[in-house]
Protein backbone atom coordinates (compact mmCIF):
# COMPACT_ATOMS: atom_id res chain seq x y z
CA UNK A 1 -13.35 19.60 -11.41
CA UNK A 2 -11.23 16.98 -9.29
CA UNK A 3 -13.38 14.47 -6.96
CA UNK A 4 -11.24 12.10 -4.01
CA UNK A 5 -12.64 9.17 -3.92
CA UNK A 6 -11.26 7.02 -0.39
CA UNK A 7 -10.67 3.31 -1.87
CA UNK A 8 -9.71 0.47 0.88
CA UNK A 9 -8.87 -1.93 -0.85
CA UNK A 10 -8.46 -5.85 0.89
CA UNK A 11 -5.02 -7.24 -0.22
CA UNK A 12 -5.16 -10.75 -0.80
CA UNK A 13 -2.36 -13.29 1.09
CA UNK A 14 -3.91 -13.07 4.73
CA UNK A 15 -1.39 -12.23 7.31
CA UNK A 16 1.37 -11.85 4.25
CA UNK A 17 -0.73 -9.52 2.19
CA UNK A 18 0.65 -6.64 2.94
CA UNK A 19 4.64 -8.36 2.59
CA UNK A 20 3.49 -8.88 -1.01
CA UNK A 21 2.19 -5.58 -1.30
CA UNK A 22 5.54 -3.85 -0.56
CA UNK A 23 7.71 -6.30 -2.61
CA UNK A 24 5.73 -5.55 -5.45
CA UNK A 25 5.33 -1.79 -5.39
CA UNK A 26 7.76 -1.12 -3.41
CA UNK A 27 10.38 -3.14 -4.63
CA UNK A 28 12.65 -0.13 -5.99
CA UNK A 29 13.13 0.91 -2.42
CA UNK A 30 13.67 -2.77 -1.06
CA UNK A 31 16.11 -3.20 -3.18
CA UNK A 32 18.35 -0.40 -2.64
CA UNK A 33 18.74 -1.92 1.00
CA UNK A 34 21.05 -4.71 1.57
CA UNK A 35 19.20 -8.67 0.81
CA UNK A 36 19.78 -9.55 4.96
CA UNK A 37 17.79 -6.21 6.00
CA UNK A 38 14.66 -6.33 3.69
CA UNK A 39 12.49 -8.97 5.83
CA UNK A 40 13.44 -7.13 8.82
CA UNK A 41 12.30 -3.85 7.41
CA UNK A 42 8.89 -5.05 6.16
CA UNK A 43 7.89 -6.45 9.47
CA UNK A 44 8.73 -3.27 10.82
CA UNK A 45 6.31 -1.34 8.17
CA UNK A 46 4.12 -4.57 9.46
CA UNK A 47 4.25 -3.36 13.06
CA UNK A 48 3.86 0.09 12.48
CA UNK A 49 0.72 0.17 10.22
CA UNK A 50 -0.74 -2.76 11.57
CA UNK A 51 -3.20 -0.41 13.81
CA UNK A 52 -4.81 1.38 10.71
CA UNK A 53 -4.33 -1.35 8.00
CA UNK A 54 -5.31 -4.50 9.55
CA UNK A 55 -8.86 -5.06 9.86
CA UNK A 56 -11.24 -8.48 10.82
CA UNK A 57 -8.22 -10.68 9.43
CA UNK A 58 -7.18 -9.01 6.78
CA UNK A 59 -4.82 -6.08 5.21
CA UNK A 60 -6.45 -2.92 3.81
CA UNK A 61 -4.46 -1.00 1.37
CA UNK A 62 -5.24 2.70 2.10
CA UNK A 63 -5.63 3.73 -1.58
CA UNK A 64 -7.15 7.37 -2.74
CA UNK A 65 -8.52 7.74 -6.22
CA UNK A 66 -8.78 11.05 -7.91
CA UNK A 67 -11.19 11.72 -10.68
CA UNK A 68 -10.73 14.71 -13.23
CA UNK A 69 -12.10 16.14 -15.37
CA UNK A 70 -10.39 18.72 -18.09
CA UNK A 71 -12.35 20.85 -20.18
CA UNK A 72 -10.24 22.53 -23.11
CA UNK A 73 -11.10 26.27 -24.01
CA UNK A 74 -10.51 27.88 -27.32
């Protein structure tokens, strides 16, 4: 059995919570581009999320959460 649970999460920071958000977990893919282009890129993942992540002042991290659960047959 596998349940979806829908988990906004508020990212702390304010107006730079989502900045933080994508240097931390996304910082494998920031830094593969070169130093002068990453603040240029995250305000453009700013811009274009901004209509579906950023709600009464704040960030919302669009998280899912599955829960499973395995039952082993002999």
């Amino acid at each position: 059995m596998m349940t979806l649970f829908h988990r906004p999460t508020p990212l702390d920071e304010g107006m730079g919570g989502l900045a933080a958000w994508l240097r931390m977990f996304g910082r494998p893919l920031l830094e593969a581009l070169p130093e002068d282009r990453i603040e240029a890129v995250v305000t453009q993942v700013e811009g274009l999320t901004r209509g579906q992540l950023w709600r009464e002042g704040m960030w919302l991290a669009d998280y899912r959460r599955l829960r499973v659960v395995a039952v082993a047959y002999e």
